[in-house]
N, C-alpha and C. Protein backbone atom coordinates (compact mmCIF):
# COMPACT_ATOMS: atom_id res chain seq x y z
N UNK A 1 -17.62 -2.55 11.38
CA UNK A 1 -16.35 -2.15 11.92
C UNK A 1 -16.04 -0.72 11.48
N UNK A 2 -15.28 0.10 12.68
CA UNK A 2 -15.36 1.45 12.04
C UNK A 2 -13.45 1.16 11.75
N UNK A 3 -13.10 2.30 11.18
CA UNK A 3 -11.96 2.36 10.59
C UNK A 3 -10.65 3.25 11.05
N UNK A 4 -9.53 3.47 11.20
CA UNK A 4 -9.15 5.18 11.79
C UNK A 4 -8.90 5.83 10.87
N UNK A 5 -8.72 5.36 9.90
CA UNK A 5 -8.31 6.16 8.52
C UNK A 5 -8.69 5.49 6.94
N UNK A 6 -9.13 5.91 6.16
CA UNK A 6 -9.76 5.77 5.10
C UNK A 6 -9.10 6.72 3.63
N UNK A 7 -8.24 6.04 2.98
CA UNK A 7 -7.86 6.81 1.73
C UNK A 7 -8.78 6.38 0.75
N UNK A 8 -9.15 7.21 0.05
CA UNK A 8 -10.13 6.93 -0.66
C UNK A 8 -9.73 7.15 -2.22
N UNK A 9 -10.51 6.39 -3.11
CA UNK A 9 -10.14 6.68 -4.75
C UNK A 9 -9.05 6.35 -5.04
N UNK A 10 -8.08 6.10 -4.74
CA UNK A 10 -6.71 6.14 -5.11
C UNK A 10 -6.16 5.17 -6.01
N UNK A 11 -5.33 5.27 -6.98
CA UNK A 11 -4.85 3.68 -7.46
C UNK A 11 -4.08 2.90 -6.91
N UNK A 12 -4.13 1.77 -6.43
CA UNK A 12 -3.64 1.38 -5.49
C UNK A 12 -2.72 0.18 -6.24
N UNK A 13 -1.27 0.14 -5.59
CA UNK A 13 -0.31 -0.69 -5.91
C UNK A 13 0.03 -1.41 -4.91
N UNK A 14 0.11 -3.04 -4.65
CA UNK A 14 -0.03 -3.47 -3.64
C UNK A 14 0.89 -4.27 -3.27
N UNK A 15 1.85 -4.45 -4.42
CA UNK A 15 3.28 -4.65 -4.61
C UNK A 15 2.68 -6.86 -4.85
N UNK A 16 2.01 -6.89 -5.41
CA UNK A 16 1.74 -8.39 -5.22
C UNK A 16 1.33 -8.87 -6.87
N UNK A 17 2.51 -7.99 -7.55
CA UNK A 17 2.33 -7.93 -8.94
C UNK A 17 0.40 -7.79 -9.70
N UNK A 18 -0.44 -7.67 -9.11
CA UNK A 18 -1.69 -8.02 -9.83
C UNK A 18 -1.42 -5.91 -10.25
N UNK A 19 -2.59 -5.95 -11.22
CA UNK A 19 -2.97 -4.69 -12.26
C UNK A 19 -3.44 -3.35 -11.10
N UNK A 20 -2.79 -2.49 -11.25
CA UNK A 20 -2.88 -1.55 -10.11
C UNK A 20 -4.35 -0.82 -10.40
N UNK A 21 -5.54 -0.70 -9.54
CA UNK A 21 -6.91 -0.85 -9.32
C UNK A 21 -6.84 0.73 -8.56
N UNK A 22 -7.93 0.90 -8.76
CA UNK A 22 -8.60 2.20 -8.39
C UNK A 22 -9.39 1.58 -6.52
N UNK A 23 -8.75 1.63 -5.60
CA UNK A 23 -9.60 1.24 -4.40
C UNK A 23 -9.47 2.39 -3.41
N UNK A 24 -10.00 1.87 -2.24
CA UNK A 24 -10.00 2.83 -0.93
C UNK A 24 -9.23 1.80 0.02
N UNK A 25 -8.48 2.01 0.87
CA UNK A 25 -7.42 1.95 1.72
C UNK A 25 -7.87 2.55 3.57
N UNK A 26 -8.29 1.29 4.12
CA UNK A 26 -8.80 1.45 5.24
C UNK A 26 -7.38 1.15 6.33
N UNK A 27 -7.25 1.79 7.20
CA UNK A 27 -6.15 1.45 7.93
C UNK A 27 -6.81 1.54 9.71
N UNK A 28 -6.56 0.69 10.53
CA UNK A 28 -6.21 0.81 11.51
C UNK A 28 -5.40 0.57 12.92
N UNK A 29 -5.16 1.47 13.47
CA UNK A 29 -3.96 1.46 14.16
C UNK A 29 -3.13 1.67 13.28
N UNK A 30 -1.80 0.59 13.34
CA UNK A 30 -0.28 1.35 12.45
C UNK A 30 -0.44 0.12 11.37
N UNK A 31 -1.65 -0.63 10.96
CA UNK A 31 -2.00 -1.70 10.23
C UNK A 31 -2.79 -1.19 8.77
N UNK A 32 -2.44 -2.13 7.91
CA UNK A 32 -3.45 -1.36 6.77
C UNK A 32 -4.40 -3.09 6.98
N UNK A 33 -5.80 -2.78 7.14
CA UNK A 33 -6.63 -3.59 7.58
C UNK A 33 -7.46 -3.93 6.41
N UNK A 34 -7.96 -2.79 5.28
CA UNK A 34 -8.72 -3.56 4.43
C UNK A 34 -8.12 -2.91 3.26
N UNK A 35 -8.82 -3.34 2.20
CA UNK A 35 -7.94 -3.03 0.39
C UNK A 35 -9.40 -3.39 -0.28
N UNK A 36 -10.66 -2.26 -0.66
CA UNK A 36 -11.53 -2.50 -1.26
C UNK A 36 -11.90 -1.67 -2.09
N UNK A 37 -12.77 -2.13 -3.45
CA UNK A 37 -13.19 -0.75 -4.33
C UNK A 37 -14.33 -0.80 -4.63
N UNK A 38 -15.59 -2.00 -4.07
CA UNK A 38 -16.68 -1.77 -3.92
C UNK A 38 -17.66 -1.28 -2.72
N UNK A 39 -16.84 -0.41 -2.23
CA UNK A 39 -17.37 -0.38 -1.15
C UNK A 39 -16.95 1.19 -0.11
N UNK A 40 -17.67 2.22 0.38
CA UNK A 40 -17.07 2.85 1.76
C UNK A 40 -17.73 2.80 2.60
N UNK A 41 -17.02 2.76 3.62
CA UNK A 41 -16.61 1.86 4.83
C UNK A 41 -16.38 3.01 5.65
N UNK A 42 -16.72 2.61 7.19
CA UNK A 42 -17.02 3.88 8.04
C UNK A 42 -15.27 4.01 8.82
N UNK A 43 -14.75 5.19 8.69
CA UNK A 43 -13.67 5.54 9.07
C UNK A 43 -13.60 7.12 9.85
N UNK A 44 -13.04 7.21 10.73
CA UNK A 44 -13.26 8.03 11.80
C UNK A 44 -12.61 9.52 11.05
N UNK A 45 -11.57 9.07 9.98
CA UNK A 45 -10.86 10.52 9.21
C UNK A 45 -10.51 9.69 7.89
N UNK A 46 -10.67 10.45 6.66
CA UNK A 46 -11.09 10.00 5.12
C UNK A 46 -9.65 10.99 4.71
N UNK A 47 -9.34 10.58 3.98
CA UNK A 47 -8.62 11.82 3.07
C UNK A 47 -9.05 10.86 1.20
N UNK A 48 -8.73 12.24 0.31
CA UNK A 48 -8.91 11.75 -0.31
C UNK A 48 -7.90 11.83 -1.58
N UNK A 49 -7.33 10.44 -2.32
CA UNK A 49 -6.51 9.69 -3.09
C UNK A 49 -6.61 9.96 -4.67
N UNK A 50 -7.59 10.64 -4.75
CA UNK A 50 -7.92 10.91 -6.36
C UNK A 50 -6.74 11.37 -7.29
N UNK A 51 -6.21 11.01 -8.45
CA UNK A 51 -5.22 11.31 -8.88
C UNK A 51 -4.07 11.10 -8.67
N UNK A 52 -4.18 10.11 -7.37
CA UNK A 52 -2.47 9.74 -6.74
C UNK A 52 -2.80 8.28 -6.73
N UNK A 53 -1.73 7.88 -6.50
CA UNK A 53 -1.46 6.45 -6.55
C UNK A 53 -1.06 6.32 -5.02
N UNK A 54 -1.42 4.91 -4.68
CA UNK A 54 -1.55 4.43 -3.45
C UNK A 54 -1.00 3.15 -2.81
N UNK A 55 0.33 2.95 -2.26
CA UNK A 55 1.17 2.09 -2.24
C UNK A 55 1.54 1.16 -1.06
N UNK A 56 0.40 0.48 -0.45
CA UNK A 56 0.19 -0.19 0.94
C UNK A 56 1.70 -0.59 1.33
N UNK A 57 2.20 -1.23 0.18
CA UNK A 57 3.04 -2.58 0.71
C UNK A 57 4.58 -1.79 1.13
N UNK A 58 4.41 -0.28 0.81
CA UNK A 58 5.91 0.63 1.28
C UNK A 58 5.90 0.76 2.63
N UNK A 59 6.61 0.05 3.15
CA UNK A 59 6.69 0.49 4.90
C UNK A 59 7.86 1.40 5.10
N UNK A 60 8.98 1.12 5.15
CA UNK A 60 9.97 2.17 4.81
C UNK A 60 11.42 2.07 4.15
N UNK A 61 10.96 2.91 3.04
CA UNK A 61 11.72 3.46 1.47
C UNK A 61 13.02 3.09 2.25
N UNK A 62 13.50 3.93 3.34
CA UNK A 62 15.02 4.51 3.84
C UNK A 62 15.42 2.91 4.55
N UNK A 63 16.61 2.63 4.16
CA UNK A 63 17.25 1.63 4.76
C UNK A 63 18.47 1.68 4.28
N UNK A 64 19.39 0.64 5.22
CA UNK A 64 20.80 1.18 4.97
C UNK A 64 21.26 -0.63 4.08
N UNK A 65 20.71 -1.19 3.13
CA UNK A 65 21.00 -2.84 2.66
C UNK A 65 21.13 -2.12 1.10
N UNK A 66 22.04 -1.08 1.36
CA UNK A 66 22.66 -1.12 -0.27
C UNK A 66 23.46 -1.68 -0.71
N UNK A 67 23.79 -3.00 -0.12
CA UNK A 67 24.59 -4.14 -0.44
C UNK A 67 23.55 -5.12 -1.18
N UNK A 68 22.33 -5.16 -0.75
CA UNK A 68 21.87 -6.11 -1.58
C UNK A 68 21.73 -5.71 -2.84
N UNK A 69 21.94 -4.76 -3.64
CA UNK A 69 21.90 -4.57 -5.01
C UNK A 69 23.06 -5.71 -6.11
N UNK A 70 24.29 -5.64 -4.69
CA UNK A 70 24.88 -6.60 -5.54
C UNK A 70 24.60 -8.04 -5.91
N UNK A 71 24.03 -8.45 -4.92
CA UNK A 71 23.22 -9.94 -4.61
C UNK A 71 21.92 -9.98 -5.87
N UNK A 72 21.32 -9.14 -6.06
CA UNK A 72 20.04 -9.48 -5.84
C UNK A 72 19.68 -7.42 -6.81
N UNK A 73 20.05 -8.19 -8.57
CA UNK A 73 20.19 -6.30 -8.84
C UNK A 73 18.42 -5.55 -9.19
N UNK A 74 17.98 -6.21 -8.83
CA UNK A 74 16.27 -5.96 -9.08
C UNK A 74 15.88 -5.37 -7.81
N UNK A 75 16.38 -6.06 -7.00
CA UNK A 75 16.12 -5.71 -5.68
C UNK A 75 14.26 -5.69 -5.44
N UNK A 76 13.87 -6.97 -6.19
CA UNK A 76 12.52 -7.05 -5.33
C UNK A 76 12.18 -6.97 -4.37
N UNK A 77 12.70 -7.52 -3.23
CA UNK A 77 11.84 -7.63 -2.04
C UNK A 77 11.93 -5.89 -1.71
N UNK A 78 12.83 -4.88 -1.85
CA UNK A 78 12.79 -4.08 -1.75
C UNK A 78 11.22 -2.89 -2.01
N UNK A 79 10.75 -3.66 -2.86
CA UNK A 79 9.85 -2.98 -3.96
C UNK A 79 8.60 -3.99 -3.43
N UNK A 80 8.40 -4.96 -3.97
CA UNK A 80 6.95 -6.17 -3.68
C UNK A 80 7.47 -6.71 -2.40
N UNK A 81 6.16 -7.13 -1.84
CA UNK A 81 5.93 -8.17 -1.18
C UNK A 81 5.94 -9.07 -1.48
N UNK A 82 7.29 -10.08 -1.87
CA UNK A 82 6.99 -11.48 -2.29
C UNK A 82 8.39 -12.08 -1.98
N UNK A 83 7.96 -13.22 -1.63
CA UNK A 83 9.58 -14.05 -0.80
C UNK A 83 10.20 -14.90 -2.42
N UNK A 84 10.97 -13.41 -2.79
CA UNK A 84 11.49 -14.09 -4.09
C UNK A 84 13.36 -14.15 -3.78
């Protein structure tokens, strides 16, 4: 399978609480499709992640639920992926 985009090296945080890992970040279309660090994988455009950290599970930061801080002051779901 080829790929459309390929971040490579990066540390990757995947918001699913496990130890944030050094992988490459295959995406295609508006999907992030694979999450691997043994491996590159054929992708049509690479950039590369070295020194940055790499954060699949952020779709978008900007939202207007600054009410849930009062509910809920951690505001996980904000941050992880997890139906807490």
């Amino acid at each position: 399978m080829r790929y459309d985009l390929g971040i490579m090296g990066g540390l990757v945080l995947d918001g699913l609480g496990k130890q944030p890992a050094r992988s490459n970040v295959y995406v295609s279309g508006e999907r992030v499709a694979c999450i691997c660090s043994d491996a590159e994988l054929a992708a049509d455009e690479t950039i590369s992640a070295e020194g940055l950290v790499v954060a699949p599970g952020f779709i978008d930061t900007h939202s207007h639920s600054d009410l849930l801080l009062f509910s809920d002051p951690l505001a996980k779901s904000k941050i992880a992926q997890v139906d807490e």
